[in-house]
N, C-alpha and C. Protein backbone atom coordinates (compact mmCIF):
# COMPACT_ATOMS: atom_id res chain seq x y z
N UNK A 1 -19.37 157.64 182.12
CA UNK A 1 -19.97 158.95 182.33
C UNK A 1 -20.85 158.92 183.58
N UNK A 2 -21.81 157.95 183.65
CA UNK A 2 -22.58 157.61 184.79
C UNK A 2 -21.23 158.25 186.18
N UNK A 3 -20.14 157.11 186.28
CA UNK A 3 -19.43 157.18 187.38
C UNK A 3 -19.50 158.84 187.79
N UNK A 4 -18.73 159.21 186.88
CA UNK A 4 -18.14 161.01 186.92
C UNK A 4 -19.34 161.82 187.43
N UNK A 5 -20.75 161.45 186.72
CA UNK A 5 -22.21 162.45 187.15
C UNK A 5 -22.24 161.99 188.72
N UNK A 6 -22.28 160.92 189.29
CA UNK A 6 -21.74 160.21 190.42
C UNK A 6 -20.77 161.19 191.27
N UNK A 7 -19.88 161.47 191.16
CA UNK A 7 -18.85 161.93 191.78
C UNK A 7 -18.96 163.08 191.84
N UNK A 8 -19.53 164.16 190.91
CA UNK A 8 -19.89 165.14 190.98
C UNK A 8 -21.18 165.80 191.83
N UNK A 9 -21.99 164.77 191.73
CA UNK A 9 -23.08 165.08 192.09
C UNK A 9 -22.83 164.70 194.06
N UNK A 10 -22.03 164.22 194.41
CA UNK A 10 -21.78 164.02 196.31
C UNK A 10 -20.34 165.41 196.19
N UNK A 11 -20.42 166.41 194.76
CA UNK A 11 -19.55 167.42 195.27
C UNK A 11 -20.77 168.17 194.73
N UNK A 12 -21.83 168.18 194.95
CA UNK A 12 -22.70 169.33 194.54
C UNK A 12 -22.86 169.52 193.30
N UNK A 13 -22.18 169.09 192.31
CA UNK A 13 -22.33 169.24 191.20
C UNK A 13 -23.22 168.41 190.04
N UNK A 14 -24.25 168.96 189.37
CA UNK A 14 -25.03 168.21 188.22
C UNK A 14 -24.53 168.58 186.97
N UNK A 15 -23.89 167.16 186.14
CA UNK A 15 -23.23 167.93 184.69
C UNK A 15 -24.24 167.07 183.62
N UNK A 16 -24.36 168.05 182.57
CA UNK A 16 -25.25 167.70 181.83
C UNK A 16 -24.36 167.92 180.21
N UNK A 17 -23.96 166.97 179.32
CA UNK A 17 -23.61 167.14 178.23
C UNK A 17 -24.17 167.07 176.99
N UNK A 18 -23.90 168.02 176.19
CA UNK A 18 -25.21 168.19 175.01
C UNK A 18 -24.32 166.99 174.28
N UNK A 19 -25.76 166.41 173.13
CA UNK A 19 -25.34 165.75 172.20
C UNK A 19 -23.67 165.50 171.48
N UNK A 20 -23.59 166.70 171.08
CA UNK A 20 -22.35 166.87 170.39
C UNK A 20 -21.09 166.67 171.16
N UNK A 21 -21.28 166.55 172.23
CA UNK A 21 -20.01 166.14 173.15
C UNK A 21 -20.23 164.82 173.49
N UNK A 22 -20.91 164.41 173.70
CA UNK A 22 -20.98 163.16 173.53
C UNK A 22 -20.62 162.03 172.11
N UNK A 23 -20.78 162.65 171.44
CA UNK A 23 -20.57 162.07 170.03
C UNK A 23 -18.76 162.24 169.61
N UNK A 24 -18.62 163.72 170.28
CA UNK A 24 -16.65 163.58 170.67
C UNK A 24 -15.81 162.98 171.45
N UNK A 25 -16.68 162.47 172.51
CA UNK A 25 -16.29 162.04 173.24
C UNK A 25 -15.88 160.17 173.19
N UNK A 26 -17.20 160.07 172.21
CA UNK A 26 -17.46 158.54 171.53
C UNK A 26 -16.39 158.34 170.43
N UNK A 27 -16.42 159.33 169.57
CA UNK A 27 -15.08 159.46 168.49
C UNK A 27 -13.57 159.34 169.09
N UNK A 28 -13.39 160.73 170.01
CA UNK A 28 -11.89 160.16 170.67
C UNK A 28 -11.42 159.14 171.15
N UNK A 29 -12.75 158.66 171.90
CA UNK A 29 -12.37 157.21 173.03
C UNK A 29 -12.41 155.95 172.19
N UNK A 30 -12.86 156.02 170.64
CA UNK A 30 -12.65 154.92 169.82
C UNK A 30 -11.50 154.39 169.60
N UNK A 31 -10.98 153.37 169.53
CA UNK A 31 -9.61 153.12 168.80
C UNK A 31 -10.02 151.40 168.04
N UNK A 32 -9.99 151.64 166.60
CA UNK A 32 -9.96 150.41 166.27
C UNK A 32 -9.52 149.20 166.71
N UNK A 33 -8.02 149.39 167.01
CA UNK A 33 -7.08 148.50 167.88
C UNK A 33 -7.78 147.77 169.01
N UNK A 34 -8.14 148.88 169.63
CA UNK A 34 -8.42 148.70 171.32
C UNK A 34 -9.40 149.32 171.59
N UNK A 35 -10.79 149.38 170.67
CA UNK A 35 -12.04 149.46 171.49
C UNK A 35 -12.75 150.40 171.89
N UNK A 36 -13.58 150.41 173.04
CA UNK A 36 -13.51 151.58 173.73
C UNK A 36 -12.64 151.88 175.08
N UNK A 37 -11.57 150.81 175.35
CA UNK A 37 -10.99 150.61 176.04
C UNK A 37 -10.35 152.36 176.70
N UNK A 38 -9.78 153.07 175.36
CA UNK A 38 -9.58 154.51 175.52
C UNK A 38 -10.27 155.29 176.05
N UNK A 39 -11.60 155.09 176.07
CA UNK A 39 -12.79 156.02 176.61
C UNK A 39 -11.93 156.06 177.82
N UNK A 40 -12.02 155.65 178.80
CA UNK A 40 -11.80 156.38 180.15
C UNK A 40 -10.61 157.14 180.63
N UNK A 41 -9.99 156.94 179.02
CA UNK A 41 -8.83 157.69 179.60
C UNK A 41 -8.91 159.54 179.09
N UNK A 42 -9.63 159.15 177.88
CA UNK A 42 -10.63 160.27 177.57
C UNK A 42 -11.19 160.77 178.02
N UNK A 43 -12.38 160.25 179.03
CA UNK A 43 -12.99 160.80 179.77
C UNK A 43 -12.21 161.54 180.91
N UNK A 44 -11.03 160.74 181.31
CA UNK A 44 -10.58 161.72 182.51
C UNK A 44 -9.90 163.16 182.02
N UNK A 45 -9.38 163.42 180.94
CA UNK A 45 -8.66 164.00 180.38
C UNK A 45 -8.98 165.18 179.87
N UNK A 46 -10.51 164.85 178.94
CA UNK A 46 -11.45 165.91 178.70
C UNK A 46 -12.49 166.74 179.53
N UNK A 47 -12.78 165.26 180.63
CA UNK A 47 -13.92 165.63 181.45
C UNK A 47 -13.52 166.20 183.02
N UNK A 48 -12.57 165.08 183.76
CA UNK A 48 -12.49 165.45 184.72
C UNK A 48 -11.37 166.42 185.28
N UNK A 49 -10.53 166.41 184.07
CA UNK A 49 -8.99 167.18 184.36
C UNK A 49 -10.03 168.68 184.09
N UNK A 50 -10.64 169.07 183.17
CA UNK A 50 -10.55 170.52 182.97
C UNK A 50 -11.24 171.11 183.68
N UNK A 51 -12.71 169.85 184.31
CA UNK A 51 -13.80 170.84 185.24
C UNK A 51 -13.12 170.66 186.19
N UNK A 52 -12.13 169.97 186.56
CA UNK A 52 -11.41 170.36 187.94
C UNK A 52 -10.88 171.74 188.23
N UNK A 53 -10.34 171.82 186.84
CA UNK A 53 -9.10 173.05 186.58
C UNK A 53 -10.37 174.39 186.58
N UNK A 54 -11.76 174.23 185.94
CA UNK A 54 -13.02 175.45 186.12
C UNK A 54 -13.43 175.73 187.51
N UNK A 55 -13.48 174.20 188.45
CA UNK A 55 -13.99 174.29 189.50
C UNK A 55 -13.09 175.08 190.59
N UNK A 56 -11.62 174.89 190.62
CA UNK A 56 -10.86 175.62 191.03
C UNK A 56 -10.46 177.09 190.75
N UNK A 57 -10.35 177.26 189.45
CA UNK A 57 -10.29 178.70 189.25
C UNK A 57 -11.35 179.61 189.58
N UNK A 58 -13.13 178.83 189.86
CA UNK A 58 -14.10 179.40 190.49
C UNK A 58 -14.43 180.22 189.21
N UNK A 59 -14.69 179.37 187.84
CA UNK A 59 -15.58 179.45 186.84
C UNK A 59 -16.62 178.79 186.99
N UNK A 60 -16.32 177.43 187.67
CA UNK A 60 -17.81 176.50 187.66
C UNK A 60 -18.20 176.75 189.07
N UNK A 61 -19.52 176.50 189.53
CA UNK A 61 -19.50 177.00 190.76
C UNK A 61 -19.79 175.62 191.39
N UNK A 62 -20.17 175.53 192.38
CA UNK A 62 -20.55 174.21 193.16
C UNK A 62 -21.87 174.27 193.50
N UNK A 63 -22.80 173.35 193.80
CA UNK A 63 -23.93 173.39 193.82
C UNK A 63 -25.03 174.36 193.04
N UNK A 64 -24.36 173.76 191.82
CA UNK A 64 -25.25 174.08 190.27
C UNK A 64 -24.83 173.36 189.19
N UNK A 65 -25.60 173.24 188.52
CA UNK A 65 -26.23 172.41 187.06
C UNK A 65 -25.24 172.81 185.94
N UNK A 66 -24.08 172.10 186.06
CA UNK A 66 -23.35 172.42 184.72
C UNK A 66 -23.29 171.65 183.18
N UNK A 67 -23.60 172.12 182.49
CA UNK A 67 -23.64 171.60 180.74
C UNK A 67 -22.19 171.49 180.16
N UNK A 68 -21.70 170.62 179.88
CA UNK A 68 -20.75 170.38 179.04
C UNK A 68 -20.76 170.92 177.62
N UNK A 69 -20.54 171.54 176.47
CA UNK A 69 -20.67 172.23 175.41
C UNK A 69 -19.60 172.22 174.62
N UNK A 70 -19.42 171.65 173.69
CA UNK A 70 -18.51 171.47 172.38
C UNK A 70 -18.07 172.75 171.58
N UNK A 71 -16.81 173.63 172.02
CA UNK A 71 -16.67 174.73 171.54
C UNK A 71 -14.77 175.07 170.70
N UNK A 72 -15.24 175.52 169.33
CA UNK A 72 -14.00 175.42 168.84
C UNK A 72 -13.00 173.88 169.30
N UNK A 73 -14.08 172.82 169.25
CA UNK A 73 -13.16 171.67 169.09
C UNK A 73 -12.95 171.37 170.52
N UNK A 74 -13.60 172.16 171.18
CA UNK A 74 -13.19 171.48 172.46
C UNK A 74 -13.95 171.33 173.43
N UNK A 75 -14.28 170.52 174.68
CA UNK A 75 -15.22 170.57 175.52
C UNK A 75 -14.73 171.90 176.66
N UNK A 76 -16.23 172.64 176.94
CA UNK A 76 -16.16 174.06 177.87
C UNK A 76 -17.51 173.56 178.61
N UNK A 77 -17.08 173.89 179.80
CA UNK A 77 -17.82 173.83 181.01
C UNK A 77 -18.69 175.26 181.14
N UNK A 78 -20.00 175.75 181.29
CA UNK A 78 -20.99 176.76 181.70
C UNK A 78 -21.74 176.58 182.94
N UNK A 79 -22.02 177.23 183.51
CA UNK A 79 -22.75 176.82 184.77
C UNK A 79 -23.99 177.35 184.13
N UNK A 80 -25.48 176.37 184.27
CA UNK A 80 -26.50 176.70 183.59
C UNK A 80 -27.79 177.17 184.36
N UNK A 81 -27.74 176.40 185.56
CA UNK A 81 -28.83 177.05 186.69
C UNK A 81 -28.48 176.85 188.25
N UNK A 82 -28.74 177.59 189.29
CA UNK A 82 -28.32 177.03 190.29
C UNK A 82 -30.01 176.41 190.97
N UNK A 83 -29.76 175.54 191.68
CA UNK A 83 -30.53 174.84 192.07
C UNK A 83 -31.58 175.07 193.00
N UNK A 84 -33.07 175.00 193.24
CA UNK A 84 -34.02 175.60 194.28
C UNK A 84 -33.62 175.32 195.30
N UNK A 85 -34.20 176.45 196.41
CA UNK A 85 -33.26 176.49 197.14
C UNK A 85 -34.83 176.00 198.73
């Protein structure tokens, strides 16, 4: 997660995820088998595939503070403040 706040943040972007997505995020990326080895594939999948797909459609904006939010089962991107200017 570090990496991704990283990558976002040299595209203007600050993402901030509440509790509860985090705790889905910890659940999906579990696999008894194999660890947390899954997490990152999770993470790209949940995290970086869809705010790509917000950031492009010009739901998320760029240079502002976005929250990650656990809705109907799924992670949704909000843009929460834009930044002083």
């Amino acid at each position: 997660m570090r990496q991704i706040r990283q990558r976002l943040h040299e595209a203007g972007i600050s993402l901030k995820a509440t509790d509860e997505v985090l705790d889905f995020l910890e659940e999906a990326g579990f696999d008894p088998q194999f660890g947390a080895r899954p997490l990152k594939r999770v993470l790209q999948r949940v995290i970086l595939n869809e705010l790509s797909k917000d950031i492009l459609s010009g739901r998320v904006s760029k240079d502002t503070v976005v929250e990650a939010v656990l809705e109907d089962g799924a992670v949704k991107f909000e843009n929460v403040e834009m930044p002083a200017v």
